[in-house]
N, C-alpha and C. Protein backbone atom coordinates (compact mmCIF):
# COMPACT_ATOMS: atom_id res chain seq x y z
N UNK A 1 45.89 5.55 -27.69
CA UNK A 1 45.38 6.49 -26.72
C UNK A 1 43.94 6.11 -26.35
N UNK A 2 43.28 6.32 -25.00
CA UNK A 2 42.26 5.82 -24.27
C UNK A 2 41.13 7.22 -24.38
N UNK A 3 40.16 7.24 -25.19
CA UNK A 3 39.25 7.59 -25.19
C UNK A 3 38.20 7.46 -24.58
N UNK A 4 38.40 8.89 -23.38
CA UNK A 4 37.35 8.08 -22.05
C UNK A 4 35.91 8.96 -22.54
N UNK A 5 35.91 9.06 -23.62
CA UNK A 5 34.03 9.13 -23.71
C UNK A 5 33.76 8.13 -24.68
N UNK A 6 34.26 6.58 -24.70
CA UNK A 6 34.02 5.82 -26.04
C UNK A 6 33.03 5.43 -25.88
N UNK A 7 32.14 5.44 -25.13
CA UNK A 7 30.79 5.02 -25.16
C UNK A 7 29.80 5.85 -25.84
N UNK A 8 30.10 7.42 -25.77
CA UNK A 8 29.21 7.68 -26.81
C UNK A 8 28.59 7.68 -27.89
N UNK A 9 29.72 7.15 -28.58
CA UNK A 9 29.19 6.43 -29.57
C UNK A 9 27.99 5.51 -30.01
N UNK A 10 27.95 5.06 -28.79
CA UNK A 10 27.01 3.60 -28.76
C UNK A 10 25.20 4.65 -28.17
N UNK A 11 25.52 6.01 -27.49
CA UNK A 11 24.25 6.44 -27.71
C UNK A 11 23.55 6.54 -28.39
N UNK A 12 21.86 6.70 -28.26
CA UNK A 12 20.83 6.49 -29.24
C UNK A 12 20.86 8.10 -30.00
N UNK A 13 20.31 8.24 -30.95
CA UNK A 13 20.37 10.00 -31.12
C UNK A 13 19.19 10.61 -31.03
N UNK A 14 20.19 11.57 -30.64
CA UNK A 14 19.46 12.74 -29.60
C UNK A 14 19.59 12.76 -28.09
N UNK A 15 20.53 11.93 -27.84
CA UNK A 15 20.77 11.84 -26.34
C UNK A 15 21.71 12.68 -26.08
N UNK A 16 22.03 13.46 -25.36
CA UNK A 16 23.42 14.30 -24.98
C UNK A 16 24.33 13.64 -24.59
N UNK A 17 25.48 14.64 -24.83
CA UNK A 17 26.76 13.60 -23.75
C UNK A 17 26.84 13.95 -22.58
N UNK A 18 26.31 15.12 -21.76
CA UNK A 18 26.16 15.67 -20.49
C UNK A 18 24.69 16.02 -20.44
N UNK A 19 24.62 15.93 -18.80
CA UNK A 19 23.17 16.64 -18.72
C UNK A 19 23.53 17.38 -17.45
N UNK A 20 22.89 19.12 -17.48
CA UNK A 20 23.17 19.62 -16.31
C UNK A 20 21.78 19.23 -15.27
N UNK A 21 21.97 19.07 -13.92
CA UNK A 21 20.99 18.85 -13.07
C UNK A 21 20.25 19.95 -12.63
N UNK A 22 21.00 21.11 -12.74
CA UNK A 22 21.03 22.14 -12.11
C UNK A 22 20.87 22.14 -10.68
N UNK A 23 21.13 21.59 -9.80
CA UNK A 23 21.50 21.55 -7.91
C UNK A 23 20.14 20.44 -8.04
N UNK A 24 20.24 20.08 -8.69
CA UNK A 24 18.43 18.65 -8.16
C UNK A 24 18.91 17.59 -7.99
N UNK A 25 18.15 16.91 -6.75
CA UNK A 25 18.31 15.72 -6.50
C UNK A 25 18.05 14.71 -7.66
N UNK A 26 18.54 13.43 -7.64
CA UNK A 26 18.57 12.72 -8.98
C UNK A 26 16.70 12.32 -9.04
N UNK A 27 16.09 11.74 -8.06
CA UNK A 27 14.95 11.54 -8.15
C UNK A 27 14.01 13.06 -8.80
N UNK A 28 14.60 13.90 -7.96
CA UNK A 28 13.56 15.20 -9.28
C UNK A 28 14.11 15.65 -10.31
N UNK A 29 15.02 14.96 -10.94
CA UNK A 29 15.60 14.76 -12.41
C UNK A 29 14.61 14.17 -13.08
N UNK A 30 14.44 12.96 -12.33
CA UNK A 30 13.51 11.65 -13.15
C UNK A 30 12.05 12.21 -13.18
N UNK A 31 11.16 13.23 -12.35
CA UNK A 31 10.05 14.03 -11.91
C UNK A 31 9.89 14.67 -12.86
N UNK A 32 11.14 15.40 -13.23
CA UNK A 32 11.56 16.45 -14.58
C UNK A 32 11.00 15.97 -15.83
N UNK A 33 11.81 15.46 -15.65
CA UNK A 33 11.79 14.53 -17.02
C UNK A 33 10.58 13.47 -17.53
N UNK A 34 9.91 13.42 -16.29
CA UNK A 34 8.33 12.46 -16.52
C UNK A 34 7.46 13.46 -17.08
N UNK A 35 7.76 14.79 -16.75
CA UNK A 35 7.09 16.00 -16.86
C UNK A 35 7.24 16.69 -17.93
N UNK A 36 8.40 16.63 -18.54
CA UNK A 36 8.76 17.43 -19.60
C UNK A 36 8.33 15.87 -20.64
N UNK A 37 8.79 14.79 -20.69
CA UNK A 37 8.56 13.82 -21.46
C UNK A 37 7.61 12.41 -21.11
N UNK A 38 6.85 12.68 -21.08
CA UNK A 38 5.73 11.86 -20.27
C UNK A 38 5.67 10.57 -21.01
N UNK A 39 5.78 10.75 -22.36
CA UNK A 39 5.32 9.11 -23.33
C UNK A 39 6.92 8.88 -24.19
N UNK A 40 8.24 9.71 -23.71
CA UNK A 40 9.19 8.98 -23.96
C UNK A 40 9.76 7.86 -23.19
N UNK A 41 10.40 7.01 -24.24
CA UNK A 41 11.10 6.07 -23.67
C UNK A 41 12.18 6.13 -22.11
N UNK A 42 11.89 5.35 -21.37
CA UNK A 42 12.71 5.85 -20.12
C UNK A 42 13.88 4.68 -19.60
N UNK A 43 13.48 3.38 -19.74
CA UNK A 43 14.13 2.38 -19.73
C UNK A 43 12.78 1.37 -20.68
N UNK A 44 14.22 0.47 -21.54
CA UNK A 44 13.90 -0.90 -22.16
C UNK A 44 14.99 -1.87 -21.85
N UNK A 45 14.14 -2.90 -21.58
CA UNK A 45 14.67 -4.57 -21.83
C UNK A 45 14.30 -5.16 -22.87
N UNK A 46 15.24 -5.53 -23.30
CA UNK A 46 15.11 -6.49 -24.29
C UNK A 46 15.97 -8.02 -24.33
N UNK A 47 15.17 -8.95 -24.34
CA UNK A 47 15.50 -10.21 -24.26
C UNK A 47 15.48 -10.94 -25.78
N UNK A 48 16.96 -11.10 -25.75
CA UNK A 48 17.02 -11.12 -26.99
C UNK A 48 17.64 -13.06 -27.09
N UNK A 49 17.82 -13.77 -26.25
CA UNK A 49 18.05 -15.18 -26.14
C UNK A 49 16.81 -15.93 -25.68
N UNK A 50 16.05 -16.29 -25.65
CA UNK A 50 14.97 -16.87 -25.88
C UNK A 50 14.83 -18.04 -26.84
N UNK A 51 13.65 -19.50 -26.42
CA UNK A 51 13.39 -20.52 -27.34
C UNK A 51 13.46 -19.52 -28.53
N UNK A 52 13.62 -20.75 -29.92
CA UNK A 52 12.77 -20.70 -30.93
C UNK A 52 13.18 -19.15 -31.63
N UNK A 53 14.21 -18.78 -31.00
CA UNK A 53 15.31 -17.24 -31.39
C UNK A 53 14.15 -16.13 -31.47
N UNK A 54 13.56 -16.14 -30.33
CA UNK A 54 12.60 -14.95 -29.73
C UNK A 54 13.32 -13.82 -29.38
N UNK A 55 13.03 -12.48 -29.54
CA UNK A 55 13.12 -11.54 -28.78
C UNK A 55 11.86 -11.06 -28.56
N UNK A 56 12.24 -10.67 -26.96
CA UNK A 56 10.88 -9.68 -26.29
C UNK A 56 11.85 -8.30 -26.01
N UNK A 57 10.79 -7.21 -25.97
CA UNK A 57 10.75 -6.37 -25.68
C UNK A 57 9.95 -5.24 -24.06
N UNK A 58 10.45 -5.06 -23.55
CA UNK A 58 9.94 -4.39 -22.34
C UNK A 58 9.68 -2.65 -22.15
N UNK A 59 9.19 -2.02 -22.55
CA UNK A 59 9.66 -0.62 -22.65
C UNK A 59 9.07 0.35 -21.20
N UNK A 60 8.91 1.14 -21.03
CA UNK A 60 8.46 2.06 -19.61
C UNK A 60 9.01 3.52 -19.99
N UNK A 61 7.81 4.18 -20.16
CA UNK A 61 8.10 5.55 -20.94
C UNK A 61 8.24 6.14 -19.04
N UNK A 62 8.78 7.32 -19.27
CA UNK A 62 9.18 8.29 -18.32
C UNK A 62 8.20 8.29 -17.04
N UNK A 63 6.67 8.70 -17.43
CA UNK A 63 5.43 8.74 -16.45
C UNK A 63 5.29 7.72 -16.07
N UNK A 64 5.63 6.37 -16.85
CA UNK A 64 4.95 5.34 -16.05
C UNK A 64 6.13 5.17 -14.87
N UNK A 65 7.67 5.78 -15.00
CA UNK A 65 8.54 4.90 -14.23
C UNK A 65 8.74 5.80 -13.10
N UNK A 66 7.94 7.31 -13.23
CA UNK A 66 7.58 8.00 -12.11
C UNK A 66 6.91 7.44 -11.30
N UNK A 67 5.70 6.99 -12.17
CA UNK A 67 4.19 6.34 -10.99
C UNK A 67 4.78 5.24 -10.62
N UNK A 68 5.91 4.17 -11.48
CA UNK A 68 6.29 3.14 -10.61
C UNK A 68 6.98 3.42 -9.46
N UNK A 69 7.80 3.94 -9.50
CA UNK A 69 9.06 5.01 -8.72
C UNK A 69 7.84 5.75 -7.21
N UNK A 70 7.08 5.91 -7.46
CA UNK A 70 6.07 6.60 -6.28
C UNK A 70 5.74 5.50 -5.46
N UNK A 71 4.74 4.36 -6.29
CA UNK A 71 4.62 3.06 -5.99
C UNK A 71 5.47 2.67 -4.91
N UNK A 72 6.28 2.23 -5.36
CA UNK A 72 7.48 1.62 -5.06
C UNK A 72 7.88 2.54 -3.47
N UNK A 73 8.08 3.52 -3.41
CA UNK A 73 8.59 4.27 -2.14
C UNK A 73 7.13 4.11 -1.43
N UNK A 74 5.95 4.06 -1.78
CA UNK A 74 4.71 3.91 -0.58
C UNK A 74 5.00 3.12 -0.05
N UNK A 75 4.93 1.71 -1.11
CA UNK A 75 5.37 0.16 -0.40
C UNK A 75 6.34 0.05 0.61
N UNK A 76 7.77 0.93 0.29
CA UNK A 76 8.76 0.54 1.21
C UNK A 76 8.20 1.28 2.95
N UNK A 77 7.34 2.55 2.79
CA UNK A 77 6.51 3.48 3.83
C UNK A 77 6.14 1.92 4.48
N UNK A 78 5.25 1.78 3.71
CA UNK A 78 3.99 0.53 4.50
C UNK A 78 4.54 -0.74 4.81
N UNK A 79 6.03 -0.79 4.55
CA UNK A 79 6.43 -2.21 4.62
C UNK A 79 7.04 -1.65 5.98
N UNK A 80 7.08 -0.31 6.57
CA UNK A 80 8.17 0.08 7.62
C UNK A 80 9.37 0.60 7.78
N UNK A 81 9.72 -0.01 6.30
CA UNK A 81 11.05 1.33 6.17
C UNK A 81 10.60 2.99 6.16
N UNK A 82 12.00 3.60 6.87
CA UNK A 82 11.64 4.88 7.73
C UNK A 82 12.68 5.61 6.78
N UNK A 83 12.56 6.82 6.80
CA UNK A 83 13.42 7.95 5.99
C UNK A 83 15.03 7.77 7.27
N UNK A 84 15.89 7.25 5.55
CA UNK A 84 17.46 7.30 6.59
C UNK A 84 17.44 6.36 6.07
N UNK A 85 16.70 5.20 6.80
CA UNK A 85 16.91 3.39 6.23
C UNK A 85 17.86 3.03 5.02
N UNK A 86 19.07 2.17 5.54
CA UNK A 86 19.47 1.56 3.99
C UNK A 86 18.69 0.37 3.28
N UNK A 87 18.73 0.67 1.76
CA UNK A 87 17.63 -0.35 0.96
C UNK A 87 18.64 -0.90 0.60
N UNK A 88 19.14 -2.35 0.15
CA UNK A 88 20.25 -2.86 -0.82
C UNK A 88 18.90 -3.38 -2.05
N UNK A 89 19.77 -3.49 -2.85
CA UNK A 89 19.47 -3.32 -4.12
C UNK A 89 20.12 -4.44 -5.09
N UNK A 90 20.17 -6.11 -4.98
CA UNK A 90 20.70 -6.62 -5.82
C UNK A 90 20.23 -7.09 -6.88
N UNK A 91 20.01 -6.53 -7.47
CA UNK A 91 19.47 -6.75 -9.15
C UNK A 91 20.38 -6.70 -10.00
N UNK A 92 20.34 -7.47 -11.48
CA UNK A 92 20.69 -7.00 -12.83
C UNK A 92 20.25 -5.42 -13.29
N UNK A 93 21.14 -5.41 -14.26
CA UNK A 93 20.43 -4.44 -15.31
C UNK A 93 18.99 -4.37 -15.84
N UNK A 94 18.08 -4.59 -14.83
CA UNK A 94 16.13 -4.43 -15.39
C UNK A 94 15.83 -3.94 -14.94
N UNK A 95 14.52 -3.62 -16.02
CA UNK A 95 13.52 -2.18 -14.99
C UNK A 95 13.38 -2.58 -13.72
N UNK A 96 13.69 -3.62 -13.30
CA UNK A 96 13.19 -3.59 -11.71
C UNK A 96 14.64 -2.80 -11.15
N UNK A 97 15.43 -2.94 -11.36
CA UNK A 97 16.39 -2.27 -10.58
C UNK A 97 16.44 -0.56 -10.89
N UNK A 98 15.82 0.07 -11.88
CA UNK A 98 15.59 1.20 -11.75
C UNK A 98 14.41 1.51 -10.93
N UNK A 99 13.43 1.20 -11.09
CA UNK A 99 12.56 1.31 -10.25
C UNK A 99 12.91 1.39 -8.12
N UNK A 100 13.44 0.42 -8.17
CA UNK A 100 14.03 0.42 -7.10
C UNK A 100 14.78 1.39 -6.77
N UNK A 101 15.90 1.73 -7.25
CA UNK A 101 16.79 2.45 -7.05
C UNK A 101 15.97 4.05 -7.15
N UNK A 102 15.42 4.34 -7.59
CA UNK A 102 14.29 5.97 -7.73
C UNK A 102 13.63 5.86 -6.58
N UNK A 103 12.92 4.56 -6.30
CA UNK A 103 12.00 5.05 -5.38
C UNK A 103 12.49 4.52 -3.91
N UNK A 104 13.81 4.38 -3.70
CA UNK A 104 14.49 4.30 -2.67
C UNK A 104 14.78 5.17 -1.98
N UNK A 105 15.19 6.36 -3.38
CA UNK A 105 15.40 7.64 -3.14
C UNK A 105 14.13 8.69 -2.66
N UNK A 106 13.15 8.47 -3.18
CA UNK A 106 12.33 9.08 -3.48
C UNK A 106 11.73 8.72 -1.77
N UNK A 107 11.78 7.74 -1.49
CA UNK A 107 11.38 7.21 0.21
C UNK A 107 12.49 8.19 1.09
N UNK A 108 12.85 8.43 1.15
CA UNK A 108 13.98 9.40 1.73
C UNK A 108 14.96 8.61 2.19
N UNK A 109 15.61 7.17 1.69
CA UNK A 109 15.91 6.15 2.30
C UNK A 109 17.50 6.05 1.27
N UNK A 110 18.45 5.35 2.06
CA UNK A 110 20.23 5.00 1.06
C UNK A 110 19.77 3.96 0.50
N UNK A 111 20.54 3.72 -0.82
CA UNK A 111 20.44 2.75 -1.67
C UNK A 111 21.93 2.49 -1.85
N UNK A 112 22.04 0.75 -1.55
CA UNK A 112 23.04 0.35 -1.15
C UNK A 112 23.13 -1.14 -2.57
N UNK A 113 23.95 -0.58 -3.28
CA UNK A 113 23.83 -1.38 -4.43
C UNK A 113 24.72 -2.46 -4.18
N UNK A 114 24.11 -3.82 -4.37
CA UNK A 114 25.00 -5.03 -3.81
C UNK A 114 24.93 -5.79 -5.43
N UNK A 115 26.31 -6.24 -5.44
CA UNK A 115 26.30 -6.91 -6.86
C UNK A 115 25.44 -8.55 -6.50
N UNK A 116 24.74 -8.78 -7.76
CA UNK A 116 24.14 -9.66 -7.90
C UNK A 116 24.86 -11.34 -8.12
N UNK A 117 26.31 -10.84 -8.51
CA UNK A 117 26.95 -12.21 -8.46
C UNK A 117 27.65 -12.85 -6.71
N UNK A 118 27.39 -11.49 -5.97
CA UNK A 118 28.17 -12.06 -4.90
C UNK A 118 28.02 -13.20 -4.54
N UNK A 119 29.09 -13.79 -3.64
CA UNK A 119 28.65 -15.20 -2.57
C UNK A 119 28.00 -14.79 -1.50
N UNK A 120 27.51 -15.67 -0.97
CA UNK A 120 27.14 -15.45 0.37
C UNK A 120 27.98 -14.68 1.57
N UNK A 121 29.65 -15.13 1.50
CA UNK A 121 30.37 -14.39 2.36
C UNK A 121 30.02 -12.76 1.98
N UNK A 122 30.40 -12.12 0.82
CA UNK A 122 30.16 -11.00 0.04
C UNK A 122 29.13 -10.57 0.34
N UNK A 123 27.53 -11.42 0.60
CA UNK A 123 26.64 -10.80 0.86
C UNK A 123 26.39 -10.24 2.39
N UNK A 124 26.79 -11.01 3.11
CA UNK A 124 26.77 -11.31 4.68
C UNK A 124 27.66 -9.82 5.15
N UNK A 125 29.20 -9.16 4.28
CA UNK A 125 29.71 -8.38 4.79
C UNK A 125 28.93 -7.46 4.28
N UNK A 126 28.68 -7.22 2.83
CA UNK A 126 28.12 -5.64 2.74
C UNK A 126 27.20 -5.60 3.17
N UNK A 127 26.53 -6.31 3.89
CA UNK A 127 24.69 -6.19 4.83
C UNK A 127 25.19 -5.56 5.91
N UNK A 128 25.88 -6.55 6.71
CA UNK A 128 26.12 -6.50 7.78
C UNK A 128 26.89 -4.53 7.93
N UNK A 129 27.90 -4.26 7.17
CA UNK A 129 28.55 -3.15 7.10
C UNK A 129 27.39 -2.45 6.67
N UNK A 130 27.29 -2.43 5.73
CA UNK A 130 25.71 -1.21 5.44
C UNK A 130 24.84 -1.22 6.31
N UNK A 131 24.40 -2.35 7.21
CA UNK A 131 23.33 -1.94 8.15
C UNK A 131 22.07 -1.82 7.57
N UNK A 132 21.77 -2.54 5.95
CA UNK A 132 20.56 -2.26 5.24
C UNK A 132 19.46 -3.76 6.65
N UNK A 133 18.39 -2.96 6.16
CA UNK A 133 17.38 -4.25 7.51
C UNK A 133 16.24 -4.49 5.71
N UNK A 134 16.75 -3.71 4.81
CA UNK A 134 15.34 -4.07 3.20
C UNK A 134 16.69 -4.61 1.87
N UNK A 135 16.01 -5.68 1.60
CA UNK A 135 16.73 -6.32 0.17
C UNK A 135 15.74 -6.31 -0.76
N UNK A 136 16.35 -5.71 -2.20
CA UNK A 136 15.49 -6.13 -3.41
C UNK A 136 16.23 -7.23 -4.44
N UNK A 137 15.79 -8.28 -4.33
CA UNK A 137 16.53 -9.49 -5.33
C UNK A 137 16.20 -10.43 -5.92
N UNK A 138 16.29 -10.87 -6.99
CA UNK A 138 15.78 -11.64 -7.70
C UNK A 138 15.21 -12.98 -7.16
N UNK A 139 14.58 -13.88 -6.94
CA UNK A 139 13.84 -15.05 -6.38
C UNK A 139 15.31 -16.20 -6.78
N UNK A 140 16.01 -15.69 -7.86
CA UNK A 140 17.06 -17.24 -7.73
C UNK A 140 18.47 -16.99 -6.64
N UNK A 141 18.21 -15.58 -6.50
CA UNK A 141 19.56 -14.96 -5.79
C UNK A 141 18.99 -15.67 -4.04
N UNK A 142 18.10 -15.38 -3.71
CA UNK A 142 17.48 -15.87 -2.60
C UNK A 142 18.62 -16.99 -1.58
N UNK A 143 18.38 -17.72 -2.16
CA UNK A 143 19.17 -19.14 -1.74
C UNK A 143 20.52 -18.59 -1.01
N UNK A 144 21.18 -17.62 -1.64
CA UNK A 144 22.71 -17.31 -1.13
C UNK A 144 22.07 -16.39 0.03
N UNK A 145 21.33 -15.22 0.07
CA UNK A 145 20.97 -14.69 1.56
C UNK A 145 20.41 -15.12 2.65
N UNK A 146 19.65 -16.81 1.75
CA UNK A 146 19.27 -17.23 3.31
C UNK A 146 20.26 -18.08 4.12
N UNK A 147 21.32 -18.10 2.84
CA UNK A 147 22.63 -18.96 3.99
C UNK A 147 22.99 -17.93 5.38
N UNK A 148 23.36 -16.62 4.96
CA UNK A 148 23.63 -15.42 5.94
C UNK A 148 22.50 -14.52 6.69
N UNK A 149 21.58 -15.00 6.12
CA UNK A 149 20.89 -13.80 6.57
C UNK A 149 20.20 -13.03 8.35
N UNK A 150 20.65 -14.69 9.21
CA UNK A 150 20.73 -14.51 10.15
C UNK A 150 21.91 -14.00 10.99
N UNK A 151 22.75 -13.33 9.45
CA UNK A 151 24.16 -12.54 10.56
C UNK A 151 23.94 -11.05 9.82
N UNK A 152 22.53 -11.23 9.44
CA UNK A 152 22.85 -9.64 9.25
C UNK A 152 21.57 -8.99 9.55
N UNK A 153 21.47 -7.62 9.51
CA UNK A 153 20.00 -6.97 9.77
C UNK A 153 19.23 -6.76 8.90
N UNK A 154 18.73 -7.53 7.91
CA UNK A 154 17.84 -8.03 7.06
C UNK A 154 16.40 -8.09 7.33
N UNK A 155 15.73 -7.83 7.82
CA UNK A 155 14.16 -7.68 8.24
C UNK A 155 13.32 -8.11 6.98
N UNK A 156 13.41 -7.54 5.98
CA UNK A 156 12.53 -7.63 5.00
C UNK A 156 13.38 -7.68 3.63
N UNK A 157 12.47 -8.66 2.78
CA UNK A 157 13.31 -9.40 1.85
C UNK A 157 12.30 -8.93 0.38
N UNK A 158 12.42 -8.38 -0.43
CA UNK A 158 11.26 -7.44 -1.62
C UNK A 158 11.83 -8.27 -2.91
N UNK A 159 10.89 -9.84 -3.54
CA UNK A 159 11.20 -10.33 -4.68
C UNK A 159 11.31 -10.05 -5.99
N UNK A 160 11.35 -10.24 -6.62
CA UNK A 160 11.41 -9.47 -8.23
C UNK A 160 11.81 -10.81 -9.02
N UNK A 161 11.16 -10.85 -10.65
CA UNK A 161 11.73 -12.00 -11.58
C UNK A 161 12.05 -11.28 -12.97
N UNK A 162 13.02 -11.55 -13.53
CA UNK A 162 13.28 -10.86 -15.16
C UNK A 162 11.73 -10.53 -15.34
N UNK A 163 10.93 -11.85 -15.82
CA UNK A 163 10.09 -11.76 -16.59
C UNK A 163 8.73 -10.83 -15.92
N UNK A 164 8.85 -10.35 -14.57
CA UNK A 164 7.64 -9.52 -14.22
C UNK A 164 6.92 -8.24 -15.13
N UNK A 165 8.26 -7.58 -15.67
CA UNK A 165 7.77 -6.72 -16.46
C UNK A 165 7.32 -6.65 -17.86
N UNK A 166 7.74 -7.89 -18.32
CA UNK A 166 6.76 -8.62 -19.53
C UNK A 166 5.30 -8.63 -19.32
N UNK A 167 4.71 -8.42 -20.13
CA UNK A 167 2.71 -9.03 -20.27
C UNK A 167 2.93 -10.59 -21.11
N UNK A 168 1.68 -11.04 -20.54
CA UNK A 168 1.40 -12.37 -20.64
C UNK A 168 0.92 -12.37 -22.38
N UNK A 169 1.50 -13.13 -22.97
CA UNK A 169 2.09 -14.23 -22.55
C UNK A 169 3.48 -14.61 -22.77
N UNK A 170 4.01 -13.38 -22.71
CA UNK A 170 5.87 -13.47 -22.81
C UNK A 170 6.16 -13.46 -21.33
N UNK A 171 6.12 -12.97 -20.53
CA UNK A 171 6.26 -13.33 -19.10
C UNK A 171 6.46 -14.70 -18.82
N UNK A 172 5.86 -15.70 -19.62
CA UNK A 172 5.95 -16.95 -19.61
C UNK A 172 6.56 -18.24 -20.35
N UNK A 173 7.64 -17.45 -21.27
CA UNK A 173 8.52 -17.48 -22.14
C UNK A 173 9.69 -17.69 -21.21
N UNK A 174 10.02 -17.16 -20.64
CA UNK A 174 11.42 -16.46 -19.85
C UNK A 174 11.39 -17.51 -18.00
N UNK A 175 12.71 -18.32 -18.39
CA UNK A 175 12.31 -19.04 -17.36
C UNK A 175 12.73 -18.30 -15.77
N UNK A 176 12.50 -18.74 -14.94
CA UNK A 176 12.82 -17.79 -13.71
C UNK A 176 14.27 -18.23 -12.98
């Protein structure tokens, strides 16, 4: 028999298995919660394959991933994206892709999550169908959107690398 909460298990403790929102948008969840828990943990990376059998660690307590999350939606203001705008979003699992994804929201803007393994065909349709004109993606993913990117409405292209959210001198550990 299929135990569809088997992941709980694998939670940290003290985490719930539900959380009510009470009618709030997900971005003033994360507001909430910077507020109620300011110096807890909010997202970690951990790089655990590395030379020389390194692990790094990345952590971002709640407040900071608010102020990044604020950040982040000015930039997309000043870069020209307008409330409505679709953002795509192809990242891994790293703080950069939370970040993104909050303050996408938080811009009054859709977040249009594009998987990071696509091909170029893959990338070219969900652009083109979403109608996003802002990409957030890693600097090696690059190469496959500039095959398409003149068939889609792509305007502005927002880089990101694993290792950005590392401090030096592990940032420089982690190849790009």
């Amino acid at each position: 028999m299929y135990d569809a909460k088997l992941w709980t298990k694998n939670y940290e403790k003290g985490v719930p298995e539900n959380v009510n929102y009470q009618g709030q948008l997900i971005q003033q969840t994360l507001d909430a919660a910077a507020a109620k828990y300011p110096n807890k943990v909010a997202v970690r990376m951990l790089l655990k394959y590395l030379p020389l059998g390194l692990a790094i660690q990345s952590k971002m307590s709640y407040s900071e991933l608010a102020e990044a999350t604020d950040r982040f939606a000015a930039a997309l203001h000043n870069l020209g994206v307008k409330q409505g705008d679709r953002v795509s979003v192809m990242l891994p699992n790293i703080p950069q892709q939370v970040v993104a994804f909050y303050g996408i929201l938080k811009a009054g803007c859709v977040v249009v999550n594009t998987n990071p393994t696509y091909t170029p065909r893959e990338i070219e349709h969900q652009l083109a169908d979403s109608g996003a004109e802002t990409i957030v993606m890693l600097s090696s993913l690059y190469s496959r959107l500039e095959q398409v990117k003149a068939k889609t409405p792509i305007k502005r292209v927002i880089i990101t690398d694993v290792p950005d959210p590392l401090g030096f001198p592990f940032n420089r550990l982690v190849e790009k």
